[in-house]
N, C-alpha and C. Protein backbone atom coordinates (compact mmCIF):
# COMPACT_ATOMS: atom_id res chain seq x y z
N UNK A 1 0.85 -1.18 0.00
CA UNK A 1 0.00 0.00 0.00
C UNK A 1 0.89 1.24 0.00
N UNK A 2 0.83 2.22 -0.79
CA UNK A 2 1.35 3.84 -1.24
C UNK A 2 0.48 4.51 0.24
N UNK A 3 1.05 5.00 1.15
CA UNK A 3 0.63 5.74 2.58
C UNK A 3 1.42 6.91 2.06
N UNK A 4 0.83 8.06 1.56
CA UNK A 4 0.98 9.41 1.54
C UNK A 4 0.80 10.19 2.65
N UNK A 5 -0.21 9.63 3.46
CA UNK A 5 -0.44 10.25 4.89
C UNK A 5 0.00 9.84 5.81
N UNK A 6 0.52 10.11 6.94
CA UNK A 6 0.81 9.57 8.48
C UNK A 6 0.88 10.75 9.55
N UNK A 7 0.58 10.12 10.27
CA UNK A 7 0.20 10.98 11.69
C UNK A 7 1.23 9.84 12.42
N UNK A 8 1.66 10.42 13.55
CA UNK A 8 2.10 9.88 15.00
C UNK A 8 1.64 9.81 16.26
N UNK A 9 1.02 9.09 17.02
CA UNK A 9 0.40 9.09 18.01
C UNK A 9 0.92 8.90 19.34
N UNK A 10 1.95 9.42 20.02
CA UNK A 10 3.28 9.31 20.96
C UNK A 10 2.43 9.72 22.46
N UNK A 11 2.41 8.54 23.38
CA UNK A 11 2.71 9.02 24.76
C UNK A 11 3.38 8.45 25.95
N UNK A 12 3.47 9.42 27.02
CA UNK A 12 4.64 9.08 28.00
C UNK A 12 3.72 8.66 29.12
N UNK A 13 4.38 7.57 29.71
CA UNK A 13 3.65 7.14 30.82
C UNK A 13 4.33 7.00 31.65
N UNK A 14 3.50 6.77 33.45
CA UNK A 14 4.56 7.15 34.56
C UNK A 14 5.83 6.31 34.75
N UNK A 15 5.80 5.07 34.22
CA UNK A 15 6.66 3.72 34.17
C UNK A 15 6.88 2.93 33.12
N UNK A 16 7.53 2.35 33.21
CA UNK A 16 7.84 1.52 31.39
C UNK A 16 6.96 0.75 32.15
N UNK A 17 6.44 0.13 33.50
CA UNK A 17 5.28 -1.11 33.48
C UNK A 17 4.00 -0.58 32.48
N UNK A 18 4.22 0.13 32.85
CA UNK A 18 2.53 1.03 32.45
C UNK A 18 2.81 0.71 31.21
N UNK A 19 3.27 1.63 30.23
CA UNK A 19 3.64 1.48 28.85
C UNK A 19 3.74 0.23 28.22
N UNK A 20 4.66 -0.61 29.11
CA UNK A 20 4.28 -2.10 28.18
C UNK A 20 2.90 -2.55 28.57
N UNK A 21 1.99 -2.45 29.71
CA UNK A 21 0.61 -2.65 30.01
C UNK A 21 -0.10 -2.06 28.69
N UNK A 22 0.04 -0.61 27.83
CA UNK A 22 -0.50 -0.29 27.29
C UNK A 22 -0.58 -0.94 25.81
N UNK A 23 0.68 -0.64 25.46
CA UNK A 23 1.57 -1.47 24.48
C UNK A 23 0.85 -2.96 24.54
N UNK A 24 1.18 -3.63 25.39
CA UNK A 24 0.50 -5.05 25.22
C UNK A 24 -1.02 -5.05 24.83
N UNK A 25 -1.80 -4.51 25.44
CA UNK A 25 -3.41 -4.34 25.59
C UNK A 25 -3.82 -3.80 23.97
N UNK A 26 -2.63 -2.45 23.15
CA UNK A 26 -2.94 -2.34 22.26
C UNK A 26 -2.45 -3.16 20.88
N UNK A 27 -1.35 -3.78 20.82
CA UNK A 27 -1.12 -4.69 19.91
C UNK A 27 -1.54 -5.65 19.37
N UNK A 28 -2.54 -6.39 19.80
CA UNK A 28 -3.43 -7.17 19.19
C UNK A 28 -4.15 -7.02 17.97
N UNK A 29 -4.39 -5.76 17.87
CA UNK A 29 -5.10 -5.10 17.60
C UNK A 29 -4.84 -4.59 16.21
N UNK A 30 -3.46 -4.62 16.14
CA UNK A 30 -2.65 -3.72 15.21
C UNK A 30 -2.96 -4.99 13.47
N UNK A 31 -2.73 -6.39 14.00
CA UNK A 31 -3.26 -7.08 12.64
C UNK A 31 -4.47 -7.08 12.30
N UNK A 32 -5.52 -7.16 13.15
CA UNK A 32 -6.76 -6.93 12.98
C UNK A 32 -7.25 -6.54 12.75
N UNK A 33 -7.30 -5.26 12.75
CA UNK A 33 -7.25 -3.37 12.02
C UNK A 33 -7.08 -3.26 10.75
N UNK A 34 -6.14 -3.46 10.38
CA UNK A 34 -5.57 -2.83 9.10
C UNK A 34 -6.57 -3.26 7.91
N UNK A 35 -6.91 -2.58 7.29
CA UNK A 35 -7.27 -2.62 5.93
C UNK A 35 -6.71 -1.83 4.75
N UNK A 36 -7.85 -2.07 3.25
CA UNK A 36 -7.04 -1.69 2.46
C UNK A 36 -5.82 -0.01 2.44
N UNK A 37 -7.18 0.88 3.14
CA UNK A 37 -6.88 2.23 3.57
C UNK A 37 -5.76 2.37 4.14
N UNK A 38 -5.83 2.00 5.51
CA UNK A 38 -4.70 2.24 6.68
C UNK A 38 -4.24 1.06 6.99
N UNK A 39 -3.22 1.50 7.77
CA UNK A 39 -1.93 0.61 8.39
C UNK A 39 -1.81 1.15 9.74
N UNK A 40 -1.45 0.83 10.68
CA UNK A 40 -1.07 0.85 11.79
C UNK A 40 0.24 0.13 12.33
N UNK A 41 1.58 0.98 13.21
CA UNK A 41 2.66 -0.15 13.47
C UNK A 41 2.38 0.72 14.88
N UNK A 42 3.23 -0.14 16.10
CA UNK A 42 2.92 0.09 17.35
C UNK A 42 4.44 0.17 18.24
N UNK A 43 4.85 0.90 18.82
CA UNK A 43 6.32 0.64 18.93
C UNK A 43 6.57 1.12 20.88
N UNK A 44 7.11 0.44 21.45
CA UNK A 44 7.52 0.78 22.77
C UNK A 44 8.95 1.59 23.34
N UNK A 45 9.39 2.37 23.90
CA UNK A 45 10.86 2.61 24.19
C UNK A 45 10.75 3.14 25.59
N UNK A 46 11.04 2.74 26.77
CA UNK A 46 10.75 2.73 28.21
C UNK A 46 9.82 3.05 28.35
N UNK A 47 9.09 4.53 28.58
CA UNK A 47 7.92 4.73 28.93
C UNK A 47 7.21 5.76 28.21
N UNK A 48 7.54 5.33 26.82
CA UNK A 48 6.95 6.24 25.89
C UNK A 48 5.95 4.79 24.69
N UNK A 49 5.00 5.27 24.16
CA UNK A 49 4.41 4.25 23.53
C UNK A 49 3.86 5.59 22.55
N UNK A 50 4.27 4.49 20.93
CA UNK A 50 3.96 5.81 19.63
C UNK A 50 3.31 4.55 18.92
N UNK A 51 2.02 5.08 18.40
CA UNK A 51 1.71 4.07 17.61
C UNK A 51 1.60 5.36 16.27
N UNK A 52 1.86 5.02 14.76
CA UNK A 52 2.23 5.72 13.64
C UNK A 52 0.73 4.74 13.09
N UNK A 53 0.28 5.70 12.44
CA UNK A 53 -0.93 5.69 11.64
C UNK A 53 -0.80 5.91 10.47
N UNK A 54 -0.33 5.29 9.35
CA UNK A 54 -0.39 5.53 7.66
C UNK A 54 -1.67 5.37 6.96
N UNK A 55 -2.58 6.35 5.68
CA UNK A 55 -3.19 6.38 5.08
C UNK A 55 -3.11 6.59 3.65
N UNK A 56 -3.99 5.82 3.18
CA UNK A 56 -3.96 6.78 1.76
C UNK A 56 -4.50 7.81 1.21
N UNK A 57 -5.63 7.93 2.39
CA UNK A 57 -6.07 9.21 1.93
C UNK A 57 -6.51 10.21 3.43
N UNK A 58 -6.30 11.15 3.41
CA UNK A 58 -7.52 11.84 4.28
C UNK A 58 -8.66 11.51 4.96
N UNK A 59 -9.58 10.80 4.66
CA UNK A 59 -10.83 10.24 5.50
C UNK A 59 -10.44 9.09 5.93
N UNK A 60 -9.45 8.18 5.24
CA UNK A 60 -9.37 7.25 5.85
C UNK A 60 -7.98 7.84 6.76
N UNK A 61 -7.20 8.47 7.31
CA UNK A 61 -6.37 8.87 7.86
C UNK A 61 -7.40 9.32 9.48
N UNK A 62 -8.31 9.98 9.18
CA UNK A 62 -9.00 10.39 9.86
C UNK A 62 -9.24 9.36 10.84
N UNK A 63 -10.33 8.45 10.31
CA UNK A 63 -10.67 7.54 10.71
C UNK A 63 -10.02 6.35 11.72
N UNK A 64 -8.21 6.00 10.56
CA UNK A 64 -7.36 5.70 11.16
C UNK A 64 -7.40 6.19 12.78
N UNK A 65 -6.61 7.33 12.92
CA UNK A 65 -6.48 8.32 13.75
C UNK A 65 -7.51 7.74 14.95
N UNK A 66 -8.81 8.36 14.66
CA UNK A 66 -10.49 7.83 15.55
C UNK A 66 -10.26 6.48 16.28
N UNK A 67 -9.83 5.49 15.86
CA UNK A 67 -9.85 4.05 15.84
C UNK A 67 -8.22 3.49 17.15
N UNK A 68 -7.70 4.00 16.37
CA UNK A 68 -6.24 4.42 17.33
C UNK A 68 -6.19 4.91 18.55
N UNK A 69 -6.72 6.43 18.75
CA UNK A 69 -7.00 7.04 19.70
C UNK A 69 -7.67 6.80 20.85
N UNK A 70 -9.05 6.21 20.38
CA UNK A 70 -10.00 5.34 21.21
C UNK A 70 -9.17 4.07 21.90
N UNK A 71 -9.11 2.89 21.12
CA UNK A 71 -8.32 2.13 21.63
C UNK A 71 -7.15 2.39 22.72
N UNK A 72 -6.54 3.40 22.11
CA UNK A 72 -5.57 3.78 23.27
C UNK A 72 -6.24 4.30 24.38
N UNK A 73 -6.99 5.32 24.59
CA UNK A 73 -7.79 5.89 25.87
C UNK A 73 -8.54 4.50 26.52
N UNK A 74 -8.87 3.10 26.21
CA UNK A 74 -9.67 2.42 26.82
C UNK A 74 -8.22 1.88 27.56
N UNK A 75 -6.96 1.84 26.93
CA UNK A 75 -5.97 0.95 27.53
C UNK A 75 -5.78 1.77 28.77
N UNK A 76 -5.37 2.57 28.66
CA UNK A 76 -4.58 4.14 29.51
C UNK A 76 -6.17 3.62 31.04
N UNK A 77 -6.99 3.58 30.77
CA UNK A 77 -8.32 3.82 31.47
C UNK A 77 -8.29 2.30 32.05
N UNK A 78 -8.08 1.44 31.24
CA UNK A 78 -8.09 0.47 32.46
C UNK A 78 -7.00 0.04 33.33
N UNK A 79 -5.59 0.57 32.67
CA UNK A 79 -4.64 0.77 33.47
C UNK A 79 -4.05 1.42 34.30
N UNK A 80 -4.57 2.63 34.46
CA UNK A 80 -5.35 3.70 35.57
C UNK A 80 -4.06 4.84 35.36
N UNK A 81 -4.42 5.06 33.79
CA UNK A 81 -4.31 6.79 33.48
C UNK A 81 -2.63 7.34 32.60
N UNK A 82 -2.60 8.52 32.29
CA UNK A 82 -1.45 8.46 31.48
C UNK A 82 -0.56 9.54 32.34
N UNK A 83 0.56 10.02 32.39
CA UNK A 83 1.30 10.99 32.96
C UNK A 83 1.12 12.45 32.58
């Protein structure tokens, strides 16, 4: 797939436990997701967690984005919160 678009979705959490808690909870997720539109990769480095969102277009970038974001706020929320 040609991804003209990407966004970055980067955050810091109080502990690398946390972060791999998040990280783990959201990676599942990352093959399951993807369609023709978007891509999703998910990446950890102590206590920072970036998941990168590629599109091909705008609405589906959007969307991407929507789908990402959410997911991440349910992880952060049951793991009780971000820094």
């Amino acid at each position: 797939m040609t991804a003209p678009y990407q966004t970055r979705l980067a955050a810091e959490y109080d502990s690398p436990d946390q972060a791999r808690a998040i990280e783990r909870s959201v990676r599942p997720e990352i093959d399951d997701i993807e369609g023709d539109r978007t891509t999703a990769r998910l990446s950890r480095e102590g206590q920072r967690v970036e998941i990168v969102v590629e599109a091909t277009d705008l609405v589906a970038l959007r969307a991407g984005i929507n789908t990402w974001l959410t997911l991440r706020d349910v992880a952060e929320t049951v793991s009780g919160g971000r820094n």
